[in-house]
C-alpha atoms as a PDB file:
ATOM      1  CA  UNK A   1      -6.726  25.766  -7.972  1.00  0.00           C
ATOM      2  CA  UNK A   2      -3.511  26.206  -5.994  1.00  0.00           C
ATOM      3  CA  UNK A   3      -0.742  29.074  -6.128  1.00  0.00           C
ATOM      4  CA  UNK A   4       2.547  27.747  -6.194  1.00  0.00           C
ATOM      5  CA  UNK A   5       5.205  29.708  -4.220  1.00  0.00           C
ATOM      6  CA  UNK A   6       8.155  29.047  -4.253  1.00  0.00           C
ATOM      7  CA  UNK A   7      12.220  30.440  -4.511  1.00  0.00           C
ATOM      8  CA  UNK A   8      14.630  28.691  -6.947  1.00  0.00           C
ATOM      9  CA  UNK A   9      18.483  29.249  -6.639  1.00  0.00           C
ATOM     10  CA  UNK A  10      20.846  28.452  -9.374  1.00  0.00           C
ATOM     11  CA  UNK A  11      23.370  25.688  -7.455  1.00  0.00           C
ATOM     12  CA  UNK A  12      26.749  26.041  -8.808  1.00  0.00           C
ATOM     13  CA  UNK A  13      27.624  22.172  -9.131  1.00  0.00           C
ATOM     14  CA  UNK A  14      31.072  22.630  -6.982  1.00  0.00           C
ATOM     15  CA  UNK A  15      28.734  23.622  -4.083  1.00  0.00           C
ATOM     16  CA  UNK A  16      26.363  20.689  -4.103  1.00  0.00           C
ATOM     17  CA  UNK A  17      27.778  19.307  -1.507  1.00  0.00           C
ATOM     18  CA  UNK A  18      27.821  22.837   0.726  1.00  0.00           C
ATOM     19  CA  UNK A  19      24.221  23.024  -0.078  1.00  0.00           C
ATOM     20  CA  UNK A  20      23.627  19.443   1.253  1.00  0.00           C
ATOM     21  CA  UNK A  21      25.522  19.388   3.913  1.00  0.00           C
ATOM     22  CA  UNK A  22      23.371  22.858   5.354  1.00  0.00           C
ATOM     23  CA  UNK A  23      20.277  21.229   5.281  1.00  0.00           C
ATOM     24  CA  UNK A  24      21.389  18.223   6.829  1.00  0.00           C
ATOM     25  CA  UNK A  25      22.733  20.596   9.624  1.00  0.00           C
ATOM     26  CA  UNK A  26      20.127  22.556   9.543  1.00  0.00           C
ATOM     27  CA  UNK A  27      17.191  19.662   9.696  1.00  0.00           C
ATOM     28  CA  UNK A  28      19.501  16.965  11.189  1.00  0.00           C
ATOM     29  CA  UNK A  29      17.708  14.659   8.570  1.00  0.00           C
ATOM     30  CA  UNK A  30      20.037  13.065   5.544  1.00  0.00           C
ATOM     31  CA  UNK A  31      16.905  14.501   3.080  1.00  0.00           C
ATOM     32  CA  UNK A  32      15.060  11.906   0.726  1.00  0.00           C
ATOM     33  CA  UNK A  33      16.374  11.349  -2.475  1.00  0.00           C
ATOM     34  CA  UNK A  34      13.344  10.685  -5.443  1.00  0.00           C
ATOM     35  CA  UNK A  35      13.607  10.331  -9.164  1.00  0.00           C
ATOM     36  CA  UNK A  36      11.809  12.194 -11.557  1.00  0.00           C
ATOM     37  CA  UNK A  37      10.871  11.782 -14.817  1.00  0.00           C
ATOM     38  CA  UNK A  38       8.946  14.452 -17.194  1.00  0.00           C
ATOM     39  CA  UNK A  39       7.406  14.852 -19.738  1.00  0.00           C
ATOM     40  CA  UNK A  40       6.460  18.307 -21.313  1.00  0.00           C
ATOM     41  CA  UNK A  41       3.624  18.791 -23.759  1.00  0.00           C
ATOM     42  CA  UNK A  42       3.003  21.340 -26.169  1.00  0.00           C
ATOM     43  CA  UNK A  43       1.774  21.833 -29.776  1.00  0.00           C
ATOM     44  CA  UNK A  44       4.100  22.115 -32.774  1.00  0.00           C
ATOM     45  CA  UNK A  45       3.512  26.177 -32.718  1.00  0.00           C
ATOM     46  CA  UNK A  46       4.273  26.477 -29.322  1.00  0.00           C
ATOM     47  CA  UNK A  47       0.272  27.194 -28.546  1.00  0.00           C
ATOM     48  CA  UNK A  48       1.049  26.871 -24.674  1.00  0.00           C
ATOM     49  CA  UNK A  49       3.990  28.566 -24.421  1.00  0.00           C
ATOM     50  CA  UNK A  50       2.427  31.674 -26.226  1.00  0.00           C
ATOM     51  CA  UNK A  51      -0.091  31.719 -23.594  1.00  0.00           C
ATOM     52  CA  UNK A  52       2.338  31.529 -20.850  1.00  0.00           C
ATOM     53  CA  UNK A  53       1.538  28.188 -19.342  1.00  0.00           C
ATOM     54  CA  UNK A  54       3.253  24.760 -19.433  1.00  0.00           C
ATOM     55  CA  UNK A  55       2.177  21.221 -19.637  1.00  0.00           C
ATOM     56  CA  UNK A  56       3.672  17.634 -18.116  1.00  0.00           C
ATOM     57  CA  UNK A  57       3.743  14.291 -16.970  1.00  0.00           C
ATOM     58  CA  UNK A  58       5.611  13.496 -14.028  1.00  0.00           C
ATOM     59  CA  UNK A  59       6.404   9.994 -12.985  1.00  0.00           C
ATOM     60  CA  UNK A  60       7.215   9.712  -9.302  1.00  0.00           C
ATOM     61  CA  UNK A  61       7.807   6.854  -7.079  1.00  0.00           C
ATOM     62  CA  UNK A  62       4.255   6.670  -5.984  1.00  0.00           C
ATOM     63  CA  UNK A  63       2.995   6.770 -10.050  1.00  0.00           C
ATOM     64  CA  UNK A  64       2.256   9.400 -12.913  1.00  0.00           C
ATOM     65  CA  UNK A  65       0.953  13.160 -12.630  1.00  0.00           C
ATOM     66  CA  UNK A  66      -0.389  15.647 -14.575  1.00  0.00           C
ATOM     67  CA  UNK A  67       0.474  19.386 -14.129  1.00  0.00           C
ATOM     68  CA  UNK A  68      -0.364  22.353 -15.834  1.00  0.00           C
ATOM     69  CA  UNK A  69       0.607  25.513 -14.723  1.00  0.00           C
ATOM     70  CA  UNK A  70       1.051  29.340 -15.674  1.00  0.00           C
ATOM     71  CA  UNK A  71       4.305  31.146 -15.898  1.00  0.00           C
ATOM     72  CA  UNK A  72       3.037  33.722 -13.721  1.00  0.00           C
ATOM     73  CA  UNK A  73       5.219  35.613 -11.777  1.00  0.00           C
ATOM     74  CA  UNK A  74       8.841  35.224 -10.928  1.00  0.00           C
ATOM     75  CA  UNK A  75      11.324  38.126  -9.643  1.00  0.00           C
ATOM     76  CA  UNK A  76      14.500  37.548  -7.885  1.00  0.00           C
ATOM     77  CA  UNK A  77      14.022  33.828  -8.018  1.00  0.00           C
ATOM     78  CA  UNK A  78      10.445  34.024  -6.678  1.00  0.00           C
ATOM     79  CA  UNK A  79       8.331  32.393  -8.362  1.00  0.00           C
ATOM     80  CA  UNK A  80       4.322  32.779  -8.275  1.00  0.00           C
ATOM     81  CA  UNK A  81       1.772  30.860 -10.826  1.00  0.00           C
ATOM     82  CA  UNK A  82      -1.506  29.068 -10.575  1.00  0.00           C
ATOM     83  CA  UNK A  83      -0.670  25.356 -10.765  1.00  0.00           C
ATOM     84  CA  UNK A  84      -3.186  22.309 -10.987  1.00  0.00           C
ATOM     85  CA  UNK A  85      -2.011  18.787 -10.443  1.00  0.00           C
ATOM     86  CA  UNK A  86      -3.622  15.572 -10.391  1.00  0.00           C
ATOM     87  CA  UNK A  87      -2.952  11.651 -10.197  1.00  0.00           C
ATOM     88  CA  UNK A  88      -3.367   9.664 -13.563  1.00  0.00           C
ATOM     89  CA  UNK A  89      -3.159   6.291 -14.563  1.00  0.00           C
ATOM     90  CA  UNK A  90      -0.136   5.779 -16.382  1.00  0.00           C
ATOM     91  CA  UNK A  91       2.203   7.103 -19.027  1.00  0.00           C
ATOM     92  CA  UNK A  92      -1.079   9.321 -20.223  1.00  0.00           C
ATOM     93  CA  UNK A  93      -2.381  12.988 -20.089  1.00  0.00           C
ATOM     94  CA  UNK A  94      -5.829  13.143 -18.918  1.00  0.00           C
ATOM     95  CA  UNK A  95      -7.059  16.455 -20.526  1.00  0.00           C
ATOM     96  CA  UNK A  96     -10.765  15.854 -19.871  1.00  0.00           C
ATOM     97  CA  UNK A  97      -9.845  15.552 -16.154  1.00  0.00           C
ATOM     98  CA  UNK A  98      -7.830  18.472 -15.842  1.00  0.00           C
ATOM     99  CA  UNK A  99     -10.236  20.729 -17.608  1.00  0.00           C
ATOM    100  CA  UNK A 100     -12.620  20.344 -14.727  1.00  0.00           C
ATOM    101  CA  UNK A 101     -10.208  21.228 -12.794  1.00  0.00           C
ATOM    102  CA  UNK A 102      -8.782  24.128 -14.400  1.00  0.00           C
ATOM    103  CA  UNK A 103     -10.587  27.142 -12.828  1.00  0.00           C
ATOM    104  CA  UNK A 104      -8.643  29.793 -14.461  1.00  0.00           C
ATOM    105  CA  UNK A 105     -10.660  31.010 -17.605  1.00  0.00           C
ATOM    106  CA  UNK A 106      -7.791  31.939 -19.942  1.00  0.00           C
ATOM    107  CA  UNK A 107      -5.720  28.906 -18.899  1.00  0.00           C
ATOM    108  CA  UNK A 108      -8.533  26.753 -19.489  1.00  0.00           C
ATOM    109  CA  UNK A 109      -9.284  28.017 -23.055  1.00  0.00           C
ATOM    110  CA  UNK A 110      -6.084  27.829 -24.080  1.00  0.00           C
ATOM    111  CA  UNK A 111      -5.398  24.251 -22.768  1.00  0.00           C
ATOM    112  CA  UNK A 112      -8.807  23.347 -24.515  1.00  0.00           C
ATOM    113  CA  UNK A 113      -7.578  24.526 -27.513  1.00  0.00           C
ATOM    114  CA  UNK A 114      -4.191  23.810 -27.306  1.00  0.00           C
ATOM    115  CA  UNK A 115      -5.015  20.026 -26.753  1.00  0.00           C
ATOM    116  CA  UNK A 116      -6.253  18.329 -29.923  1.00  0.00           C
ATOM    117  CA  UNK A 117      -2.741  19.279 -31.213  1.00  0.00           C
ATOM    118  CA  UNK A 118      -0.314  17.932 -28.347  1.00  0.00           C
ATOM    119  CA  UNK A 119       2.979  16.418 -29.050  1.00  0.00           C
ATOM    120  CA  UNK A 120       6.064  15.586 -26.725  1.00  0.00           C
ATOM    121  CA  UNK A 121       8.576  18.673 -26.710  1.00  0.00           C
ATOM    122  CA  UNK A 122      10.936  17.827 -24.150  1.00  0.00           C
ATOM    123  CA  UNK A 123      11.728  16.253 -20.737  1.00  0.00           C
ATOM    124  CA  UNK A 124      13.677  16.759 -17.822  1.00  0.00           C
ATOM    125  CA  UNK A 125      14.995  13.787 -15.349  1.00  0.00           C
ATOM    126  CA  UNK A 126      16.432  14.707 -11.965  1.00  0.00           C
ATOM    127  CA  UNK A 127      16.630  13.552  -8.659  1.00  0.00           C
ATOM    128  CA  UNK A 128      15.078  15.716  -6.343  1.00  0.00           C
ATOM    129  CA  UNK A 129      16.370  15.670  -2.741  1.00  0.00           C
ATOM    130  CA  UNK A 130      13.931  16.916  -0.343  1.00  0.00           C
ATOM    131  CA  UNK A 131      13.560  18.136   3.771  1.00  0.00           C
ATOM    132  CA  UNK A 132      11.094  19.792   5.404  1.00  0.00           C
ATOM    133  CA  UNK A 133      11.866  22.855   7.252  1.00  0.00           C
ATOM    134  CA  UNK A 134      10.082  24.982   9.990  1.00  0.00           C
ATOM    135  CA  UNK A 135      10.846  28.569   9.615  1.00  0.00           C
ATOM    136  CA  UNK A 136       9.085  31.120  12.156  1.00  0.00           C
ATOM    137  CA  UNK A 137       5.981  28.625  12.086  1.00  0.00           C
ATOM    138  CA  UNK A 138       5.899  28.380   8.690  1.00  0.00           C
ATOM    139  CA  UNK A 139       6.423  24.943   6.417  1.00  0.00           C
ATOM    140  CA  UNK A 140       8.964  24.861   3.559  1.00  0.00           C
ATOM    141  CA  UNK A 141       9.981  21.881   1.609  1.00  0.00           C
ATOM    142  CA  UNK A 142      13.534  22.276   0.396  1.00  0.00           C
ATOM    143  CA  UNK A 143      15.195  20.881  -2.715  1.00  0.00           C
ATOM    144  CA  UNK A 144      18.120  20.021  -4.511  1.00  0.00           C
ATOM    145  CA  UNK A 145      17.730  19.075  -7.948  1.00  0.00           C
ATOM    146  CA  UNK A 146      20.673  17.639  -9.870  1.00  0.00           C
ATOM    147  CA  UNK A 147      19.522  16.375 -13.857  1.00  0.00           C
ATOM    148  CA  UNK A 148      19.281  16.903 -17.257  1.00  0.00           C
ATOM    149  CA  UNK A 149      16.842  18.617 -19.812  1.00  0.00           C
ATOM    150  CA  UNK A 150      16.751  16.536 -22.836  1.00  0.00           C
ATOM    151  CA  UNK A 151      15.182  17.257 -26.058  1.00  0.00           C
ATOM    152  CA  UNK A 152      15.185  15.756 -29.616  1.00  0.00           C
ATOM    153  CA  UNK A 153      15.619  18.343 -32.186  1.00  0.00           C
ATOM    154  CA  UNK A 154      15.671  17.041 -36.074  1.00  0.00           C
ATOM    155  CA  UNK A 155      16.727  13.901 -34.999  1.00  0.00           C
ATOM    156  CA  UNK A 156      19.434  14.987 -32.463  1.00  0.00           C
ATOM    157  CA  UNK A 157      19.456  14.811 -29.233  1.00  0.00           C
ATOM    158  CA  UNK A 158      20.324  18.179 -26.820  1.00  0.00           C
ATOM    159  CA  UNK A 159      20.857  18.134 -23.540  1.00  0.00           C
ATOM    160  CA  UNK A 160      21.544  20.821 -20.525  1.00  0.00           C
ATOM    161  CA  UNK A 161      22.026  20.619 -16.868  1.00  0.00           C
ATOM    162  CA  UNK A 162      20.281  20.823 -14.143  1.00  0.00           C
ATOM    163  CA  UNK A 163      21.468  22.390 -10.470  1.00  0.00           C
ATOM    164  CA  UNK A 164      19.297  24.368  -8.509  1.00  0.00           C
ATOM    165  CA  UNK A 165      17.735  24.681  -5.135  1.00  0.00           C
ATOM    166  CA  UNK A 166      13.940  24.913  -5.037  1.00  0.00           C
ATOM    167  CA  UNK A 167      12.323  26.220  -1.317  1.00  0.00           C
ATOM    168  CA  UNK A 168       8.289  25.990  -1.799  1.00  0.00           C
ATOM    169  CA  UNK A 169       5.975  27.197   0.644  1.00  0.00           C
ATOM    170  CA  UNK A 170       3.671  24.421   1.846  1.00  0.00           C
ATOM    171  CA  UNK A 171       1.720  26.396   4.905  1.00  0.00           C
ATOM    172  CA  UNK A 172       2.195  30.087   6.584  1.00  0.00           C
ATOM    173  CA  UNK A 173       3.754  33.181   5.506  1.00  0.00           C
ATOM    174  CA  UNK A 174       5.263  33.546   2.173  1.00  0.00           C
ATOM    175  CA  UNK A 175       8.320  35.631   3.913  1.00  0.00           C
ATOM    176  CA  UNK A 176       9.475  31.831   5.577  1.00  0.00           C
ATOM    177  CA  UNK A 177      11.061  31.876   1.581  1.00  0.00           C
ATOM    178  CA  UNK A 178      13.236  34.809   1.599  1.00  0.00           C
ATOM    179  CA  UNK A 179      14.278  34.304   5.438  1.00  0.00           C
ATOM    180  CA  UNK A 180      15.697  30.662   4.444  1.00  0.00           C
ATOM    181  CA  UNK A 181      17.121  31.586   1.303  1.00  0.00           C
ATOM    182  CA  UNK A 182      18.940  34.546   3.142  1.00  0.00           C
ATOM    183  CA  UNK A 183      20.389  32.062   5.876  1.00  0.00           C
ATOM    184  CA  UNK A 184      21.344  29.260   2.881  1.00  0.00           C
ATOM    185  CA  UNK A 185      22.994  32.238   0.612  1.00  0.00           C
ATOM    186  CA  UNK A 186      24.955  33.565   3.612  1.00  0.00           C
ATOM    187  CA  UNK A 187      26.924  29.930   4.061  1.00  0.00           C
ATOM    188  CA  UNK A 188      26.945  28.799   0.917  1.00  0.00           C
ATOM    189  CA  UNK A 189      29.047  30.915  -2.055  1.00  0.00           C
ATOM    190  CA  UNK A 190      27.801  31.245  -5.765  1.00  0.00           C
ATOM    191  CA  UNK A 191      23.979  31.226  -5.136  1.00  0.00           C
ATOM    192  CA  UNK A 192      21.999  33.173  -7.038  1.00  0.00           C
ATOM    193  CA  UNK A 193      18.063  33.959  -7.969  1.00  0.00           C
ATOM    194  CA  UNK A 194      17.043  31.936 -11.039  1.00  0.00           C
ATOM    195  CA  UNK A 195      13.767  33.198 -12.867  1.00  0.00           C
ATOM    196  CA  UNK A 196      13.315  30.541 -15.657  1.00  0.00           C
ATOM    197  CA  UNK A 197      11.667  27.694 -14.878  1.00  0.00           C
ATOM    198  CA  UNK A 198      12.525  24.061 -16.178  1.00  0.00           C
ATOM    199  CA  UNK A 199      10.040  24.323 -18.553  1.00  0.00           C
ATOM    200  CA  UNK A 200      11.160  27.540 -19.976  1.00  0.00           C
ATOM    201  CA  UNK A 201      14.815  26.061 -20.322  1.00  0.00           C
ATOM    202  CA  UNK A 202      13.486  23.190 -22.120  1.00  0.00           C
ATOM    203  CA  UNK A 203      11.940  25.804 -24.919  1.00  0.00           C
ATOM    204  CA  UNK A 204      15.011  27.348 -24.482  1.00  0.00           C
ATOM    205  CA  UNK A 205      16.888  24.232 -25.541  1.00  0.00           C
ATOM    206  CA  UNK A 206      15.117  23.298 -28.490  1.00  0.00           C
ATOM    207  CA  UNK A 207      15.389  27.190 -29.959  1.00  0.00           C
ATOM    208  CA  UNK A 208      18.865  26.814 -29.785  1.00  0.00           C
END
């Protein structure tokens, strides 16, 4: 099992470019643009959600994985959850898999009985720019995320944005997070903490 850590700023989209530009200052590195494609899984009464945890596919340039993750924690834009990911072989969860994998007892019975009901909910496809920054010895991978969450809802399709900066902690101390969000918020106007995840904003989306 790993913890994710990570802070996620709402990015006003007239300061994508701000945003850009500091990291590019600040890591003298252009970033690496990737796609992403996902797919979130759920049953029709919203089994997963009620237990606070989330389900997708991801396809990435280097193939398909599966995630499933709780909602955890998240307070001024800090977010804190248990999060297990895996490769897979194609367009397909893998639930067997990530049940042995799962060592989280209430995550696990809810996924096992959440899963004989699955259907597609949503997705969300973005291109997620991406640098690696050193801050006080610690590793944090930075990101800009510009997309769309999509869902079909009685046979219409809804859509809503997607602008945010994502700073995860990959190694050392979890302050590295609030130190480079303070330095990024200081030079670049109209940041602010975001709590809800993607996933939440694609349940969001198909309430509405």
């Amino acid at each position: 099992m790993g913890m994710e850590r990570e802070i996620k700023l709402a990015l006003p989209a007239t300061q994508v470019s701000a945003a850009t530009a500091w990291f590019v200052a600040r890591t003298g590195e252009n970033g690496r643009p990737i796609e992403l494609a996902n797919i979130y899984f759920d049953t029709p009464e919203l089994a997963l959600a009620k237990s606070k945890s989330a389900l997708r596919l991801r396809h990435t340039p280097d193939g398909w994985l599966q995630t499933f993750k709780t909602v955890g924690v998240a307070k001024a834009g800090l977010h804190s959850r248990h999060e297990w990911e895996m490769p897979v072989a194609g367009e397909r969860l893998e639930i067997d898999a990530l049940l042995r994998e799962c060592d989280e007892p209430s995550a696990t019975s809810s996924l096992e009985q959440a899963a004989p009901q699955l259907v597609e909910l949503f997705r969300t496809n973005f291109t997620r720019t991406l640098w690696h920054i050193v801050v006080d010895g610690s590793v944090v991978e930075a990101a800009i995320d510009r997309g769309d969450v999509i869902a079909e809802v009685d046979g219409e399709r809804h859509s809503t944005p997607i602008s945010e900066v994502e700073l995860e902690l990959k190694s050392g101390d979890e302050a590295a997070l609030g130190t480079l969000a303070a330095q990024l918020s200081a030079e670049v106007a109209g940041l602010v903490p975001d709590d809800i995840s993607k996933a939440q904003r694609g349940y969001q989306l198909r309430a509405r």
